[in-house]
Protein backbone atom coordinates (compact mmCIF):
# COMPACT_ATOMS: atom_id res chain seq x y z
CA UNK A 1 -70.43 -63.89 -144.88
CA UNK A 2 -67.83 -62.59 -146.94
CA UNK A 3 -65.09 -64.88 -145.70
CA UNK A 4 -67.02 -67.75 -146.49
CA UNK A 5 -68.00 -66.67 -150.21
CA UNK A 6 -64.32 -66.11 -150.76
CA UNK A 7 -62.95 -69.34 -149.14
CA UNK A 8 -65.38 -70.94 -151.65
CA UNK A 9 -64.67 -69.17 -154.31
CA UNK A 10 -60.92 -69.54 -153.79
CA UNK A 11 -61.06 -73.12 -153.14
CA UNK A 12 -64.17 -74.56 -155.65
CA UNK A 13 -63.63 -71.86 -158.54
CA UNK A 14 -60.29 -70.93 -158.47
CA UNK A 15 -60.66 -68.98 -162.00
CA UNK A 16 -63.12 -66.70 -160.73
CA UNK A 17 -61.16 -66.10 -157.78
CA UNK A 18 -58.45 -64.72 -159.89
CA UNK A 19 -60.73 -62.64 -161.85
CA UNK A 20 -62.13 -60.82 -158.71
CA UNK A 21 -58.87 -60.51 -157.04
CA UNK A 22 -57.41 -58.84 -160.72
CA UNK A 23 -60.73 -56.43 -160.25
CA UNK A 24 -60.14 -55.98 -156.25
CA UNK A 25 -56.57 -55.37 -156.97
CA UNK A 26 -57.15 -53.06 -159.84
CA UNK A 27 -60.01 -50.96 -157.45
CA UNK A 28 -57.76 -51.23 -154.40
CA UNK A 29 -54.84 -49.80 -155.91
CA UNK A 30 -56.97 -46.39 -157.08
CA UNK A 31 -58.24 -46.16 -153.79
CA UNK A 32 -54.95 -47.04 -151.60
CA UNK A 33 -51.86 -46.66 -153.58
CA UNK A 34 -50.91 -43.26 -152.30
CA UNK A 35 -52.23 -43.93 -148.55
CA UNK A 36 -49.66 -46.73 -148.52
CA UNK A 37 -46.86 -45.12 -149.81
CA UNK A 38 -47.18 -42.86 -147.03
CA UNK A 39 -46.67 -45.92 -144.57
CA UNK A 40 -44.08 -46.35 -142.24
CA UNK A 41 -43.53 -49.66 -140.71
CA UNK A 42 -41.97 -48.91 -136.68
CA UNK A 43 -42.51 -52.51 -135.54
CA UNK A 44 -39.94 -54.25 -136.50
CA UNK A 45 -37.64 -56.29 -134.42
CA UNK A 46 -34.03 -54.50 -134.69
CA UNK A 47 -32.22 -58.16 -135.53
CA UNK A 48 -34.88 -58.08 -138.40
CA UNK A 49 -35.45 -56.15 -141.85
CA UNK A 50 -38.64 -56.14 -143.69
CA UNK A 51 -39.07 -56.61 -147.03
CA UNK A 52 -42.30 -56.69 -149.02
CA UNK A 53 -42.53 -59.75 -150.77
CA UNK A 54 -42.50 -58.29 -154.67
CA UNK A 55 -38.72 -56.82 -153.39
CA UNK A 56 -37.43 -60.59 -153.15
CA UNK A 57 -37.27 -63.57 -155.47
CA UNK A 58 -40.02 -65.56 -155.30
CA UNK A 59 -38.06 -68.99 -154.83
CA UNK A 60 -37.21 -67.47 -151.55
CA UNK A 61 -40.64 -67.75 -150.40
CA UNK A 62 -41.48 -71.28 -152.08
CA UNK A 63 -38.41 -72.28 -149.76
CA UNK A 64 -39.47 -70.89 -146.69
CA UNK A 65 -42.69 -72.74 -147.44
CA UNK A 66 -40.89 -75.71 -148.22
CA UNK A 67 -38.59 -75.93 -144.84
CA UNK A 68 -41.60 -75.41 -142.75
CA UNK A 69 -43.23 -78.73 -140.93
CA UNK A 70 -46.27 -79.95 -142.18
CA UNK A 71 -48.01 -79.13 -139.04
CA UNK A 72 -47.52 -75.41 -139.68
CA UNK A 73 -50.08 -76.19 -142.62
CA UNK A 74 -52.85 -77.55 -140.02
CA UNK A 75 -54.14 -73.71 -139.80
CA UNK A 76 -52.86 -71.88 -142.33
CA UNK A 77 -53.74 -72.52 -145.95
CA UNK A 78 -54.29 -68.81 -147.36
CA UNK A 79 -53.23 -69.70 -150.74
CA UNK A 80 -51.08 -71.73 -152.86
CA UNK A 81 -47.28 -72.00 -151.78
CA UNK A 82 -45.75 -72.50 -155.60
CA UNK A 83 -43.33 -70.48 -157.52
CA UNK A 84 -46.58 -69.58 -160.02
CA UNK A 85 -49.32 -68.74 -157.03
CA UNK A 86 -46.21 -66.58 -155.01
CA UNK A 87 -45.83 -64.99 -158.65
CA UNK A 88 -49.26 -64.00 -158.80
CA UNK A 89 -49.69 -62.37 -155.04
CA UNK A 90 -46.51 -60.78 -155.64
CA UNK A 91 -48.51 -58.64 -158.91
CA UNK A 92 -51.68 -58.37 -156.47
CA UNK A 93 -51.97 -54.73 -154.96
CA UNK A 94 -54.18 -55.45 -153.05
CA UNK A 95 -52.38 -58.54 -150.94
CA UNK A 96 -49.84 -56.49 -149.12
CA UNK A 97 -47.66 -59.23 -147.77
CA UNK A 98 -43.97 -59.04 -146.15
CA UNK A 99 -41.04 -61.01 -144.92
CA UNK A 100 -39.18 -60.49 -141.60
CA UNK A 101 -35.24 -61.17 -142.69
CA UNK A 102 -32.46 -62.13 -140.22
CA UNK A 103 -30.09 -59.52 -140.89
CA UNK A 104 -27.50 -62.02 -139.45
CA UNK A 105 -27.96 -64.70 -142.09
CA UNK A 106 -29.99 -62.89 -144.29
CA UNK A 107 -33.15 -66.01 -144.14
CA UNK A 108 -36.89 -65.30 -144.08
CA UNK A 109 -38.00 -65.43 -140.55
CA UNK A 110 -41.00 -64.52 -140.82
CA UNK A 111 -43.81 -64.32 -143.53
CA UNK A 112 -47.05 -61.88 -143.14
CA UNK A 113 -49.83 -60.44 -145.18
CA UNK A 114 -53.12 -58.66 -145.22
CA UNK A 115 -55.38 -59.17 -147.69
CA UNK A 116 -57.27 -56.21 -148.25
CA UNK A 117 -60.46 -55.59 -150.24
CA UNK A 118 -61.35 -52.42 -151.89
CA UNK A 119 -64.17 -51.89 -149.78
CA UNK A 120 -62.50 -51.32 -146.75
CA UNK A 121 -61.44 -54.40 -144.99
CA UNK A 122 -58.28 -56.29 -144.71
CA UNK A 123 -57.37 -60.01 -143.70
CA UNK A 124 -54.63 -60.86 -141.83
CA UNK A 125 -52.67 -63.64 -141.73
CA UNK A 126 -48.85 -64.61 -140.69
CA UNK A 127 -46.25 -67.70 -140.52
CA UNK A 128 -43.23 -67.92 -138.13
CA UNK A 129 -40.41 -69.60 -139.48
CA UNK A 130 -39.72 -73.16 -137.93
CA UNK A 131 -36.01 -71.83 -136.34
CA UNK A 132 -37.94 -68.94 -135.02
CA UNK A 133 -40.56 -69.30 -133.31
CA UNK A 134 -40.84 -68.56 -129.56
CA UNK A 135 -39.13 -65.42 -130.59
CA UNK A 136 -42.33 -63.16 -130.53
CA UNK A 137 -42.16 -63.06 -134.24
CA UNK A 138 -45.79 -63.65 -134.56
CA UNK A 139 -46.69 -60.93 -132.03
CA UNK A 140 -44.15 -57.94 -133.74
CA UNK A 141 -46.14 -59.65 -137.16
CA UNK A 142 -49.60 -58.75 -135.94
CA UNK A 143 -47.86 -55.25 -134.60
CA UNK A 144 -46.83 -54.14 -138.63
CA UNK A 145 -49.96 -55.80 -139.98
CA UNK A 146 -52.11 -53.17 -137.68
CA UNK A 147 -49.31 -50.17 -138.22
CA UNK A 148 -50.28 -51.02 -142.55
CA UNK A 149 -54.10 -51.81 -142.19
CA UNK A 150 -55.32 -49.27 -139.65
CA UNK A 151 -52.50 -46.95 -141.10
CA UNK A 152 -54.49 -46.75 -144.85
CA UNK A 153 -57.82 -46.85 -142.63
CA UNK A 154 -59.25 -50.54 -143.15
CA UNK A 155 -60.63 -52.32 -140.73
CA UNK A 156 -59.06 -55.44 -140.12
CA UNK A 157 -60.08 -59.37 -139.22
CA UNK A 158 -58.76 -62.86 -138.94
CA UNK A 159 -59.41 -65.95 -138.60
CA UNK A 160 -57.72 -67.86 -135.39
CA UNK A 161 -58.15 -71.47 -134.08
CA UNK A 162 -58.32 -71.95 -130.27
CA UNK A 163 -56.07 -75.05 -131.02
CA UNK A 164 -53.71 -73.54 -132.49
CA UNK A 165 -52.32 -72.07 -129.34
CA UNK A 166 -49.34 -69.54 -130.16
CA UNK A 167 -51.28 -67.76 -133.08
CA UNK A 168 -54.30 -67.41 -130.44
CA UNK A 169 -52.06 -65.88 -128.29
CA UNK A 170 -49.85 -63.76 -130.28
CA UNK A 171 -53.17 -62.15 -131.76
CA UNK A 172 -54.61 -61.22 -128.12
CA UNK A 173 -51.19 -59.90 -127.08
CA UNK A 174 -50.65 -57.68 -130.14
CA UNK A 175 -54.34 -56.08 -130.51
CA UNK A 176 -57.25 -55.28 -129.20
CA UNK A 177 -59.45 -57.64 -130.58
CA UNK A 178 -63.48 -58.42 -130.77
CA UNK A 179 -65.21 -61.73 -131.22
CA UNK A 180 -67.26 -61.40 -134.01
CA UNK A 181 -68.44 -64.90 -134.28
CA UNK A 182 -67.62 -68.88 -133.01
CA UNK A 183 -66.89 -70.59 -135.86
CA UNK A 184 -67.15 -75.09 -136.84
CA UNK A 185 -63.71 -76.71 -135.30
CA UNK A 186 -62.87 -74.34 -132.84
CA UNK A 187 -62.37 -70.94 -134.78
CA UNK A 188 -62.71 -67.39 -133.80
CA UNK A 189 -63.57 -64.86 -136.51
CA UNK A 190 -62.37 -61.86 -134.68
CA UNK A 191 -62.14 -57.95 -135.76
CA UNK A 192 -59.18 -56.16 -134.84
CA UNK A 193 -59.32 -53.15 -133.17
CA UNK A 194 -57.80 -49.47 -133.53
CA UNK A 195 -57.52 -48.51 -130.14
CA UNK A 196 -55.21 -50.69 -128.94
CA UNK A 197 -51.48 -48.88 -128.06
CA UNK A 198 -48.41 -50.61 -129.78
């Protein structure tokens, strides 16, 4: 129910989204800033560095968006991809997104985020770079997505299409995970789960 208040919300009154995510991020922050300074992220590939995404310039993230074929759009549309939208998630404590770098090259190789409410639960999303994928990016993704959610105690979801075949997979193989209802057009809304070992 809540996912589908705030993907109308976000998508038919786009003011009042921002309002509520100010107040979330405001609320959030009170209740969660110190649990996630304690964090420490374990999961990430050694080629790789991880950044959160209010460390880097925000042109670097409207160009990873740009490079990426429109087909990585078909199921993933969390938000805007412009210089003024990154801006604004960058401000948002409560959207606790990150970037996997090549140290080689020093590119974005990854992009991934939960979006957490104040309440207690998180949303998790992620994007593998075009020149990347097939690299388990997606799967070492989900891995510091759980370490940061379960690590400041939410209790995490997402949203996965059966089509889209490499997200579906990478979110078995990195969690334990619980169908918590079919959605229209071949979605899962699933829960992630705690207990599973990384």
């Amino acid at each position: 129910m809540l996912y589908k208040i705030a993907h109308i919300l976000r998508d038919k009154l786009s003011w009042l989204w921002n309002v509520i995510e100010w107040i979330n991020s405001v609320i959030f922050s009170i209740r969660y800033g110190n649990r996630i300074k304690s964090i420490c992220i374990t999961s990430v590939p050694k080629e790789y560095r991880i950044s959160e995404i209010n460390e880097i310039p925000s042109e670097w993230l409207v160009e990873f968006f740009k490079r990426q074929p429109e087909d990585a759009f078909t199921y993933f549309r969390p938000h805007g991809f412009d210089k003024k939208e990154i801006e604004r998630l960058q401000r948002n404590k409560s959207f606790l997104a990150y970037v996997l770098i090549d140290k080689m090259n020093e590119s974005i190789a990854g992009y991934c985020f939960n979006r957490c409410f104040f309440h207690g639960q998180g949303f998790r999303g992620r994007m593998v770079d075009i020149d990347y994928r097939g690299k388990g990016l997606g799967t070492a993704m989900n891995k510091i997505l759980n370490e940061v959610g379960f690590g400041i105690g939410l209790r995490l979801f997402e949203t996965v299409s059966k089509d889209n075949v490499a997200s579906y997979k990478s979110a078995l193989s990195a969690s334990n995970v619980k169908v918590v209802k079919e959605m229209p057009h071949n979605e899962l809304f699933l829960e992630i789960l705690p207990s599973f070992h990384i």
